[in-house]
C-alpha atoms as a PDB file:
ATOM      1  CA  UNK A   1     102.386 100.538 126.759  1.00  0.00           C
ATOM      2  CA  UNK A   2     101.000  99.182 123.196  1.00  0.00           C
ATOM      3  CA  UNK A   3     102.167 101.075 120.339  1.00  0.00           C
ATOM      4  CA  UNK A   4     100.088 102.002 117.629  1.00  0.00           C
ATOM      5  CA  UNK A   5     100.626 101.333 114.125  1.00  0.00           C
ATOM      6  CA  UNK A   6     103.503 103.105 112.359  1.00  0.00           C
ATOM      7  CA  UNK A   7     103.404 102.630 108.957  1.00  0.00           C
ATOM      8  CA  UNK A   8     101.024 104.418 106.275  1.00  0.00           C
ATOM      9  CA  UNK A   9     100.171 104.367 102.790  1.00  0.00           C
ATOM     10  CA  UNK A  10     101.526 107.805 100.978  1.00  0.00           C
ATOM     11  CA  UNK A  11      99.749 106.462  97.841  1.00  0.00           C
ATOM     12  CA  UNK A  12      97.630 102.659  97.045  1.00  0.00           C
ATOM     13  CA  UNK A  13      98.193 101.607  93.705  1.00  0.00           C
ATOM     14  CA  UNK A  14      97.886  98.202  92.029  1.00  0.00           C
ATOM     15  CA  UNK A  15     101.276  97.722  90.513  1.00  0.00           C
ATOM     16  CA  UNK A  16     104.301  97.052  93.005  1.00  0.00           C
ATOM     17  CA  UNK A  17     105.002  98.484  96.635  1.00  0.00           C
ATOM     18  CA  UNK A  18     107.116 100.966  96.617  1.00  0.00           C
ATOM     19  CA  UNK A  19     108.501 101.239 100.936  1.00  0.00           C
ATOM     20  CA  UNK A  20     111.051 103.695 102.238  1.00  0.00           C
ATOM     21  CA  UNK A  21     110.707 106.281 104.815  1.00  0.00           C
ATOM     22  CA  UNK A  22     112.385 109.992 105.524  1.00  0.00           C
ATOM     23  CA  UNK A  23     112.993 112.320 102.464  1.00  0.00           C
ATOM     24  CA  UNK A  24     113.782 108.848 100.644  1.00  0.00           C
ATOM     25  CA  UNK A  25     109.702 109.165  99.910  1.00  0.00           C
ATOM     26  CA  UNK A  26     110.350 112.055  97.857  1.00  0.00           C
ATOM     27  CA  UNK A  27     112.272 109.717  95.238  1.00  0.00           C
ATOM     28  CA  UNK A  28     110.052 107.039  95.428  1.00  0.00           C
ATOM     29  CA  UNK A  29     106.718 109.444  94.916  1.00  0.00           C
ATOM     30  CA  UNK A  30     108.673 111.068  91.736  1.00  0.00           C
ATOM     31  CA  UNK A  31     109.538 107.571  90.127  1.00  0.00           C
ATOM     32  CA  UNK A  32     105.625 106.491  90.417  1.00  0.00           C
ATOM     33  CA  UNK A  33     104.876 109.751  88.279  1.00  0.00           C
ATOM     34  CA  UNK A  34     107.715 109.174  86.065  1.00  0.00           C
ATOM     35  CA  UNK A  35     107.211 105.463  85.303  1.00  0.00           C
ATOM     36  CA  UNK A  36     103.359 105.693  85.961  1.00  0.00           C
ATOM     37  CA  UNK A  37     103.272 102.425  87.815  1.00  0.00           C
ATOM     38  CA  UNK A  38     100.347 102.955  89.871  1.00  0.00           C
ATOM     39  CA  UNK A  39     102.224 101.841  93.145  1.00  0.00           C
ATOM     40  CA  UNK A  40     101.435 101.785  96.629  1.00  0.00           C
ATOM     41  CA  UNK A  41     103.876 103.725  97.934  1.00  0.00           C
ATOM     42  CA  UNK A  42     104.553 102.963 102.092  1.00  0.00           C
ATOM     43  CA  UNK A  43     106.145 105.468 104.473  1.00  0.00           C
ATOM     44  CA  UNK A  44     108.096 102.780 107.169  1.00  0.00           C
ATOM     45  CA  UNK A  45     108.357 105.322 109.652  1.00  0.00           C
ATOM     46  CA  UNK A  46     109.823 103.029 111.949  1.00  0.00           C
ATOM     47  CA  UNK A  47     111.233  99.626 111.210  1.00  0.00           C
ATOM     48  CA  UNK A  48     111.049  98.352 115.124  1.00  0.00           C
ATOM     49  CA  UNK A  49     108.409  97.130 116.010  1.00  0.00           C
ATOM     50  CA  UNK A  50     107.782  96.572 112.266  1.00  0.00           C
ATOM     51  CA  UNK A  51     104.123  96.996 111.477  1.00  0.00           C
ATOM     52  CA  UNK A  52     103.303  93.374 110.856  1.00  0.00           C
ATOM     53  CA  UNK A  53      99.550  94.152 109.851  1.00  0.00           C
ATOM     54  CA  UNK A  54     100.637  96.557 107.266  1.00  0.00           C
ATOM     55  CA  UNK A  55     102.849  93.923 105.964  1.00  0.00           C
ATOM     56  CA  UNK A  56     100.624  91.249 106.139  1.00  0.00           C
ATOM     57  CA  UNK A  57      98.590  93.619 103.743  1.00  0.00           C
ATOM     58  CA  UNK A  58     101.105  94.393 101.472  1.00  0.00           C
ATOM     59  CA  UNK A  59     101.862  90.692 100.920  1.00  0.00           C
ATOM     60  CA  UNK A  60      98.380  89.497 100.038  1.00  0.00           C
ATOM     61  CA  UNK A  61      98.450  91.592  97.773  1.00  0.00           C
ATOM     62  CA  UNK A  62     100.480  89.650  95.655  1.00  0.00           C
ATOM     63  CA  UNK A  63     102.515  92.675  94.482  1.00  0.00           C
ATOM     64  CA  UNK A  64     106.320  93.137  93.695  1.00  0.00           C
ATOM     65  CA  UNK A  65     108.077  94.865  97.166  1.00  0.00           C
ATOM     66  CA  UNK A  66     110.490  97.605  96.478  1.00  0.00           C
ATOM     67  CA  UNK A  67     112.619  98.950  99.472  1.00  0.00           C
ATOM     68  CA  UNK A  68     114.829 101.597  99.088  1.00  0.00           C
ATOM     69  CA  UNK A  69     117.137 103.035 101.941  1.00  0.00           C
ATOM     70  CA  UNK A  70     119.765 105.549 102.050  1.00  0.00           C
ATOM     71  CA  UNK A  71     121.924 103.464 104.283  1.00  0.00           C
ATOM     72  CA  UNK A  72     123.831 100.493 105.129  1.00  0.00           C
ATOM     73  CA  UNK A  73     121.378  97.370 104.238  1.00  0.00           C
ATOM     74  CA  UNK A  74     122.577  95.403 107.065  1.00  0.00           C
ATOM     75  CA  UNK A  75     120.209  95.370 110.193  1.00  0.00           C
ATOM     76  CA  UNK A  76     117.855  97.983 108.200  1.00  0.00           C
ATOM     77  CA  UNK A  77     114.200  97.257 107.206  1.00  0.00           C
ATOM     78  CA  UNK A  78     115.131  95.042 104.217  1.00  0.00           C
ATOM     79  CA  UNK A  79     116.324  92.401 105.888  1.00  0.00           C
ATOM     80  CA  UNK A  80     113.329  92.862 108.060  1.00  0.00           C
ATOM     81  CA  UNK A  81     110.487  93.129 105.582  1.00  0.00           C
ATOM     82  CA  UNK A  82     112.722  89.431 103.762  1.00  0.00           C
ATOM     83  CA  UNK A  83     112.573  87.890 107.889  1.00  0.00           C
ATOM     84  CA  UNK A  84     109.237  88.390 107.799  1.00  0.00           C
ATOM     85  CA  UNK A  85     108.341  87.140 104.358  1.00  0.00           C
ATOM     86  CA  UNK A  86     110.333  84.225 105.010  1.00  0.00           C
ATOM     87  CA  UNK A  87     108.635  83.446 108.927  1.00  0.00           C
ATOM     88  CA  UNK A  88     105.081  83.388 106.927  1.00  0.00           C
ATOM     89  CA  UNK A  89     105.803  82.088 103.901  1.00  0.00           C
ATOM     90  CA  UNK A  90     105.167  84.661 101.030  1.00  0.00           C
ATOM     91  CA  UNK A  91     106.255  84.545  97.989  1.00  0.00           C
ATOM     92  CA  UNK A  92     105.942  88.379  96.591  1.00  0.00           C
ATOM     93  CA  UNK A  93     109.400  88.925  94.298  1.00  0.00           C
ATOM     94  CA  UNK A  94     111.134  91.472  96.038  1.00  0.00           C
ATOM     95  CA  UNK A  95     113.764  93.486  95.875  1.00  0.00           C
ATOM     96  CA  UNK A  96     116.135  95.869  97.648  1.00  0.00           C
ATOM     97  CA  UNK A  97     117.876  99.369  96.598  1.00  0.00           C
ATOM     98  CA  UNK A  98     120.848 100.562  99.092  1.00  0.00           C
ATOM     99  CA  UNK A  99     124.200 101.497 100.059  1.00  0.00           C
ATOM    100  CA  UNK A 100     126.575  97.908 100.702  1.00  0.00           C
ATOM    101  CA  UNK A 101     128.092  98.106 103.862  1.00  0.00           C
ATOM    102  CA  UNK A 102     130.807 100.867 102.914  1.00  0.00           C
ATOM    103  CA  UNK A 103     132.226 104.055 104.190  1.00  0.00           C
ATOM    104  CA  UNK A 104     130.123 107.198 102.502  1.00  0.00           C
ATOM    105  CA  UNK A 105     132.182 110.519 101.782  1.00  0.00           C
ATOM    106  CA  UNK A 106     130.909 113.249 102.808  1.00  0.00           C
ATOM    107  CA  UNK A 107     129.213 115.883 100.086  1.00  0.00           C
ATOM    108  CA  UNK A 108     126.508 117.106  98.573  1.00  0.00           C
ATOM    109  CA  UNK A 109     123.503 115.137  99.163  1.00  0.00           C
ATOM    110  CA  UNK A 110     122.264 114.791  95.893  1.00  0.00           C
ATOM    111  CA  UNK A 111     126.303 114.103  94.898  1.00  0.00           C
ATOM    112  CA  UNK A 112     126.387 111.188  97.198  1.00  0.00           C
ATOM    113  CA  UNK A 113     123.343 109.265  96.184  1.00  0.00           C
ATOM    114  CA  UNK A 114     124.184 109.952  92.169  1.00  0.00           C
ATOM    115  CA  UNK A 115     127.944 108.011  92.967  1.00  0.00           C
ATOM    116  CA  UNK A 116     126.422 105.341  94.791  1.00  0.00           C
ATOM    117  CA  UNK A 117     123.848 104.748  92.043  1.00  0.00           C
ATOM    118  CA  UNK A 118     121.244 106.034  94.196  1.00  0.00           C
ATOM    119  CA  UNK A 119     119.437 108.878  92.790  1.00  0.00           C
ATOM    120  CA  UNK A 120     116.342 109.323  90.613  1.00  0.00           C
ATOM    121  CA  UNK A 121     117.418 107.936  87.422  1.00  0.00           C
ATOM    122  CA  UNK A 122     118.575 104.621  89.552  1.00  0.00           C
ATOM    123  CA  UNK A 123     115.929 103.925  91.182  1.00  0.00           C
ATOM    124  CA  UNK A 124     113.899 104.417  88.057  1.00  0.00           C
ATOM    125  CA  UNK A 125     116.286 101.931  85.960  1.00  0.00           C
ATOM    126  CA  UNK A 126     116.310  99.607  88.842  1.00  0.00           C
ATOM    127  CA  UNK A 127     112.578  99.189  88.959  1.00  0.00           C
ATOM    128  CA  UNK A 128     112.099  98.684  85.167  1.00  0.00           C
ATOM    129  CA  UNK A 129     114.330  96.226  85.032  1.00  0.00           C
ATOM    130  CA  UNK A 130     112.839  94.191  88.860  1.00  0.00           C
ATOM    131  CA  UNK A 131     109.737  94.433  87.086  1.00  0.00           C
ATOM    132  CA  UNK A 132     110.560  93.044  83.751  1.00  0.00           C
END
């Protein structure tokens, strides 16, 4: 059974790529507002199979990659989207937002991502300063 493509654009823009997936979106849609960067902004819905087409699409592009995940970055769809970059040989900057391989108390949602440097203003600070 062939599965169909899982990743979609939420927003095409011309200025960076902006990928997450989940309520993460939510962040990533209000920093594009808030920093008016024009970004595509990708909903990952599922990082395997990754959606090599989409990739392949966000690459040419030439574009800066964003990915921002509320979880450990080890096996997760950064070091997916960087494998796949590397296998064919792109050179978009890119760059990664998420929690190191650590043990997460448990709290308030919006709590937790402000103490690991993972809220709104973050993410906003992070991608003036990838973009610089």
């Amino acid at each position: 059974m062939a599965l169909s493509k899982t990743w979609t654009y939420l927003n095409k823009g011309t200025g960076i790529n902006l990928i997450s997936y989940g309520p993460s979106l939510d962040l990533l849609i209000q920093a594009n507002q808030h920093l008016e960067l024009d970004a595509s902004i990708i909903n990952a819905r599922f990082i395997k199979p990754i959606d090599e087409d989409m990739l392949h699409l966000i690459c040419k592009s030439g574009q800066p990659i964003f990915v921002y995940e509320e979880c450990s970055n080890i096996g997760s769809l950064y070091p997916q989207i960087f494998k796949f970059l590397a296998k064919h040989e792109y050179k978009n900057r890119i760059k990664e937002m998420s929690i190191t391989d650590q043990v997460v108390e448990h709290g308030h949602y919006k709590d937790i991502l402000k103490m690991h440097h993972m809220d709104l203003d973050s993410i906003e600070e992070t991608i003036k300063d990838f973009l610089k």
